[in-house]
N, C-alpha and C. Protein backbone atom coordinates (compact mmCIF):
# COMPACT_ATOMS: atom_id res chain seq x y z
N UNK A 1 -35.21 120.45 -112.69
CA UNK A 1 -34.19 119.50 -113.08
C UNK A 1 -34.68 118.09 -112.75
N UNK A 2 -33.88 117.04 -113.66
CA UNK A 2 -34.54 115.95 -113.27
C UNK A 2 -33.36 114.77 -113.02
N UNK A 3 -33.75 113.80 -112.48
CA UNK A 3 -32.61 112.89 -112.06
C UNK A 3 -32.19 112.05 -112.88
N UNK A 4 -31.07 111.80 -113.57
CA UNK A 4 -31.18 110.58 -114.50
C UNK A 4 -30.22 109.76 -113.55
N UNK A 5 -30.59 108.58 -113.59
CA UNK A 5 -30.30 107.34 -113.28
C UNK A 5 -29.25 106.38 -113.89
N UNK A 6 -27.92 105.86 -113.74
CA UNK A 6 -27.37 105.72 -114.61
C UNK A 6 -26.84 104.56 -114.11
N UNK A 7 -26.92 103.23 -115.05
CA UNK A 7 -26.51 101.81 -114.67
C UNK A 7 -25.25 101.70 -115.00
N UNK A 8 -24.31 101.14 -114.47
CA UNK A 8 -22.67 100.99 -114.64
C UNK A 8 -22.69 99.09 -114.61
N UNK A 9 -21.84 98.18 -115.04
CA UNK A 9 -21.20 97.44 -115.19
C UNK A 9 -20.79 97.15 -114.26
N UNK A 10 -20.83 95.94 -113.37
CA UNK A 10 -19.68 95.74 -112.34
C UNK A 10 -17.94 95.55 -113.36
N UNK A 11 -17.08 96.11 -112.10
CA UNK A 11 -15.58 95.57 -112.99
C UNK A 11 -15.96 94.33 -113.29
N UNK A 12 -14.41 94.13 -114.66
CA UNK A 12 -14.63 93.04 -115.07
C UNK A 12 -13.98 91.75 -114.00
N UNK A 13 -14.64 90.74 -113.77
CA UNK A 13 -13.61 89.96 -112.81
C UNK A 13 -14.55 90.03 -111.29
N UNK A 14 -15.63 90.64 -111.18
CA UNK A 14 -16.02 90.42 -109.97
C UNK A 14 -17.94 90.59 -110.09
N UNK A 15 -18.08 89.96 -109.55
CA UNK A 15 -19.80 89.70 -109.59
C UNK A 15 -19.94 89.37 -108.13
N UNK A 16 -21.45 88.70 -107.62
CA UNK A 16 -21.46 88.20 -106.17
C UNK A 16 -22.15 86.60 -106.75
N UNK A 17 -21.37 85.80 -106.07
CA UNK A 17 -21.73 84.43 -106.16
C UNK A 17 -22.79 84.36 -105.82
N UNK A 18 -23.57 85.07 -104.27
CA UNK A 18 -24.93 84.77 -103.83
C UNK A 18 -26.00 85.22 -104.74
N UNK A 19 -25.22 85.63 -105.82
CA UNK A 19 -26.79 86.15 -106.96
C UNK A 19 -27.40 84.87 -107.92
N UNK A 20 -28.30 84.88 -108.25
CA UNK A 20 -28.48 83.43 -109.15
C UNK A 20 -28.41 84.13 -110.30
N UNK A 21 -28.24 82.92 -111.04
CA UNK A 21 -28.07 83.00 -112.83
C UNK A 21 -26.74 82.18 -112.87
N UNK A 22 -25.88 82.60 -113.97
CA UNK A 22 -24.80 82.08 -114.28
C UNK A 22 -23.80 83.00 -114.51
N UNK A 23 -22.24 82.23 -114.53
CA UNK A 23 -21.08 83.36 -114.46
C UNK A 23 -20.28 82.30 -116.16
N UNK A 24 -19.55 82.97 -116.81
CA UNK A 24 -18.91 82.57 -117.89
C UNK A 24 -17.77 81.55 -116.56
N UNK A 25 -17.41 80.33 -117.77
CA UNK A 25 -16.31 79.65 -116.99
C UNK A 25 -14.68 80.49 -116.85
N UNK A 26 -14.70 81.90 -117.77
CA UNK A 26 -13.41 82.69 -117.30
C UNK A 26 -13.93 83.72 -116.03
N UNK A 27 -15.17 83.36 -115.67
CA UNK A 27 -15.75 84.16 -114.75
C UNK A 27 -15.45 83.07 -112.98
N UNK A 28 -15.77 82.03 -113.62
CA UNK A 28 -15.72 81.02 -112.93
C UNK A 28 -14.20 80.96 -112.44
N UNK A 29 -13.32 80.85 -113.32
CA UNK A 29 -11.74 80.67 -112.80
C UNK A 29 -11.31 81.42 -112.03
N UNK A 30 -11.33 82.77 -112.18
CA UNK A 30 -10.98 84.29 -112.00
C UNK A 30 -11.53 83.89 -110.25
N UNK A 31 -12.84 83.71 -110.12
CA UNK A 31 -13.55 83.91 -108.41
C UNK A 31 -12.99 82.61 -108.32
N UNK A 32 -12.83 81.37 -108.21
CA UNK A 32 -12.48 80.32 -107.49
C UNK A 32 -10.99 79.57 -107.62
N UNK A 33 -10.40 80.47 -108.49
CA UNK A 33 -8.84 79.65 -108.48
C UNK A 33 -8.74 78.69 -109.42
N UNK A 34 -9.53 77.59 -109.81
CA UNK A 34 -9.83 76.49 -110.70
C UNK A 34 -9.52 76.59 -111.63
N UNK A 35 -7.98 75.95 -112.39
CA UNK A 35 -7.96 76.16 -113.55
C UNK A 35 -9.28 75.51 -114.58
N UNK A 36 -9.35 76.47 -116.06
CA UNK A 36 -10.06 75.66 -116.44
C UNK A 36 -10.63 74.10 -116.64
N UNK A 37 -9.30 73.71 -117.03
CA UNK A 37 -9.55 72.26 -117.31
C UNK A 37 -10.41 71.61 -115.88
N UNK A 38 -9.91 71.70 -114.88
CA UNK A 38 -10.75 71.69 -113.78
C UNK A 38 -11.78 71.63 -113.88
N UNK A 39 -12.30 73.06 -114.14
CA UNK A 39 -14.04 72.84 -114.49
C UNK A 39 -14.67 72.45 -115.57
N UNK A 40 -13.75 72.43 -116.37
CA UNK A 40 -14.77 71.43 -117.51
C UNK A 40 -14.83 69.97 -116.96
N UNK A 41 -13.82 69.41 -116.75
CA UNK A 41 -13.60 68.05 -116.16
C UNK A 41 -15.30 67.91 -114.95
N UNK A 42 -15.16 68.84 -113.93
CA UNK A 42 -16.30 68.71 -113.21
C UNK A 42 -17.46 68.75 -113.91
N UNK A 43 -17.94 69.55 -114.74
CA UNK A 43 -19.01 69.96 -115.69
C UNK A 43 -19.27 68.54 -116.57
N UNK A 44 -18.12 68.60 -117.13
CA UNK A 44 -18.32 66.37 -117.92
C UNK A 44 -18.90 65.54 -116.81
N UNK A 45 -17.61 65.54 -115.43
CA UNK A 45 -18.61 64.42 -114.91
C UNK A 45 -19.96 64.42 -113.61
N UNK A 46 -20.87 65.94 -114.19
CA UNK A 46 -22.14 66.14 -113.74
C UNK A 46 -21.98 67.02 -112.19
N UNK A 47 -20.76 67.06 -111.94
CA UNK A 47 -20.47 68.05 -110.51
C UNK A 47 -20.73 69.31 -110.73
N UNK A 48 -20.90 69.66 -111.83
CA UNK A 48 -20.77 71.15 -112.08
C UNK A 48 -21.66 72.00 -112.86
N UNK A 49 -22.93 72.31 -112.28
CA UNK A 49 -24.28 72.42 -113.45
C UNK A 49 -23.73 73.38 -114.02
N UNK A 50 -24.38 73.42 -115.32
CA UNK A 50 -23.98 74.20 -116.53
C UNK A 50 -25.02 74.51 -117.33
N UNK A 51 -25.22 75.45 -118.41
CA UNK A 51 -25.81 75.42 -119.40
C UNK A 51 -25.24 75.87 -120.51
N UNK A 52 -25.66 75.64 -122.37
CA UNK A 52 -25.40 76.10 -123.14
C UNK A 52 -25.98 76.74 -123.93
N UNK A 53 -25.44 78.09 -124.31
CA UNK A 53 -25.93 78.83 -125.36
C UNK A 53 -24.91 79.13 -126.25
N UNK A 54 -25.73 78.45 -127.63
CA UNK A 54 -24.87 77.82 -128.94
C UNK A 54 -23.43 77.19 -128.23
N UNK A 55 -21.96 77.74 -128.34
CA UNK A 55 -21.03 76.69 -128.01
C UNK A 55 -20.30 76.88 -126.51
N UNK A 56 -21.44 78.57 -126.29
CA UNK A 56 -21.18 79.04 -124.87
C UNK A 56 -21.08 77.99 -123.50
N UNK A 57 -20.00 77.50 -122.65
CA UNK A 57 -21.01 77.17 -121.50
C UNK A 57 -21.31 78.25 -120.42
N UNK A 58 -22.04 78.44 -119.98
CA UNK A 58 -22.26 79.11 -118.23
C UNK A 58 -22.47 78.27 -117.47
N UNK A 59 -21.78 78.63 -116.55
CA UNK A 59 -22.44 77.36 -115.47
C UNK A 59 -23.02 78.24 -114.23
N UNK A 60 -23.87 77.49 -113.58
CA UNK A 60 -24.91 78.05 -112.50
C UNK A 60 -23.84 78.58 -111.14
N UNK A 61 -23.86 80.16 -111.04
CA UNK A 61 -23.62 79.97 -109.56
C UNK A 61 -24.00 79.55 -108.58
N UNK A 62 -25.16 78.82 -108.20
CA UNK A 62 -25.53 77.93 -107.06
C UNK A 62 -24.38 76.83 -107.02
N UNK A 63 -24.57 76.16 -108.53
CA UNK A 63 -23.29 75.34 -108.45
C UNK A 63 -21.80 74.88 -107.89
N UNK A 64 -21.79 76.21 -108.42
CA UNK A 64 -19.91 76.46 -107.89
C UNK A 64 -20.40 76.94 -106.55
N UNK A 65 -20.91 77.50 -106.57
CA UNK A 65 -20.96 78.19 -104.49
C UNK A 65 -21.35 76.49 -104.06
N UNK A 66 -21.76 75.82 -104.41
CA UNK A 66 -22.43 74.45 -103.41
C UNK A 66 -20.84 73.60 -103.58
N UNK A 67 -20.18 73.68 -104.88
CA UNK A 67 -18.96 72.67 -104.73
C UNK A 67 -18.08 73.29 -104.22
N UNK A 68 -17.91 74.34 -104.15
CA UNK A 68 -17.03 75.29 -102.96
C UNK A 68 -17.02 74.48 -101.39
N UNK A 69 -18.68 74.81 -101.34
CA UNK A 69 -18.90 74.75 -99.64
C UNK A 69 -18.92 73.39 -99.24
N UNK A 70 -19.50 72.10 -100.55
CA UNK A 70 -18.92 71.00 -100.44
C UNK A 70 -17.40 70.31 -99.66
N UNK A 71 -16.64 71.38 -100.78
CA UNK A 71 -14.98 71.10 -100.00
C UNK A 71 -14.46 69.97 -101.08
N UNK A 72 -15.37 69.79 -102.62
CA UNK A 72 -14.52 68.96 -103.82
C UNK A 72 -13.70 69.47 -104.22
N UNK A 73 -13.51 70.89 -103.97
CA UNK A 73 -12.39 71.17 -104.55
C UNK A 73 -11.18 71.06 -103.87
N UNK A 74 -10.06 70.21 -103.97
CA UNK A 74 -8.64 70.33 -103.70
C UNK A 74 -8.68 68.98 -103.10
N UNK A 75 -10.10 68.32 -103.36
CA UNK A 75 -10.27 66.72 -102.14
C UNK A 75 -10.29 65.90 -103.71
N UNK A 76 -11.12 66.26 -104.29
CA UNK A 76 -11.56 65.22 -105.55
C UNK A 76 -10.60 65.68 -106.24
N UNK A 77 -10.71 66.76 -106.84
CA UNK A 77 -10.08 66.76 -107.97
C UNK A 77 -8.75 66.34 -107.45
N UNK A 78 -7.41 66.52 -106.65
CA UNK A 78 -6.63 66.00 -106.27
C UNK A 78 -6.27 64.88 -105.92
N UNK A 79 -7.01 64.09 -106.05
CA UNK A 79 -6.82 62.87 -106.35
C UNK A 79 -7.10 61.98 -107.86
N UNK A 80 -7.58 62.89 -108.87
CA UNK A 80 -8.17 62.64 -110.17
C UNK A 80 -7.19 63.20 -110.69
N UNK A 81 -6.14 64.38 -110.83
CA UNK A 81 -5.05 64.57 -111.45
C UNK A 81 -3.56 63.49 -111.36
């Protein structure tokens, strides 16, 4: 007999921030609370690395884990709403 090996999906809604690459911005909301508009707003004004594929954005989890540990969130943006 032989072993097959079988890759599963994490649920939807949970990944690990300490991994690199990128998370979708409904990936983004879901782990940090941030409504969208939020993070696009950060992403416009350069707080929030991102990339695009075609009209996709992702943005970098280093990113959001660094403006997390920053502490912009609930300091800046709360005063910009």
């Amino acid at each position: 007999m032989s072993a097959v090996a079988t890759l599963s999906a994490p649920a939807a809604g949970h990944f690990d921030l300490t991994d690199e690459g990128s998370v979708t911005v409904s990936e983004a909301t879901t782990w940090s609370g941030l409504p969208r508009s939020n993070l696009y707003e950060l992403m416009e004004r350069g707080e929030l690395a991102y990339t695009k594929v075609g009209r996709r954005r992702l943005i970098m989890r280093r990113s959001l884990r660094d403006l997390l540990r920053r502490g912009l969130v609930g300091g800046e943006m709360s005063k910009a709403s």
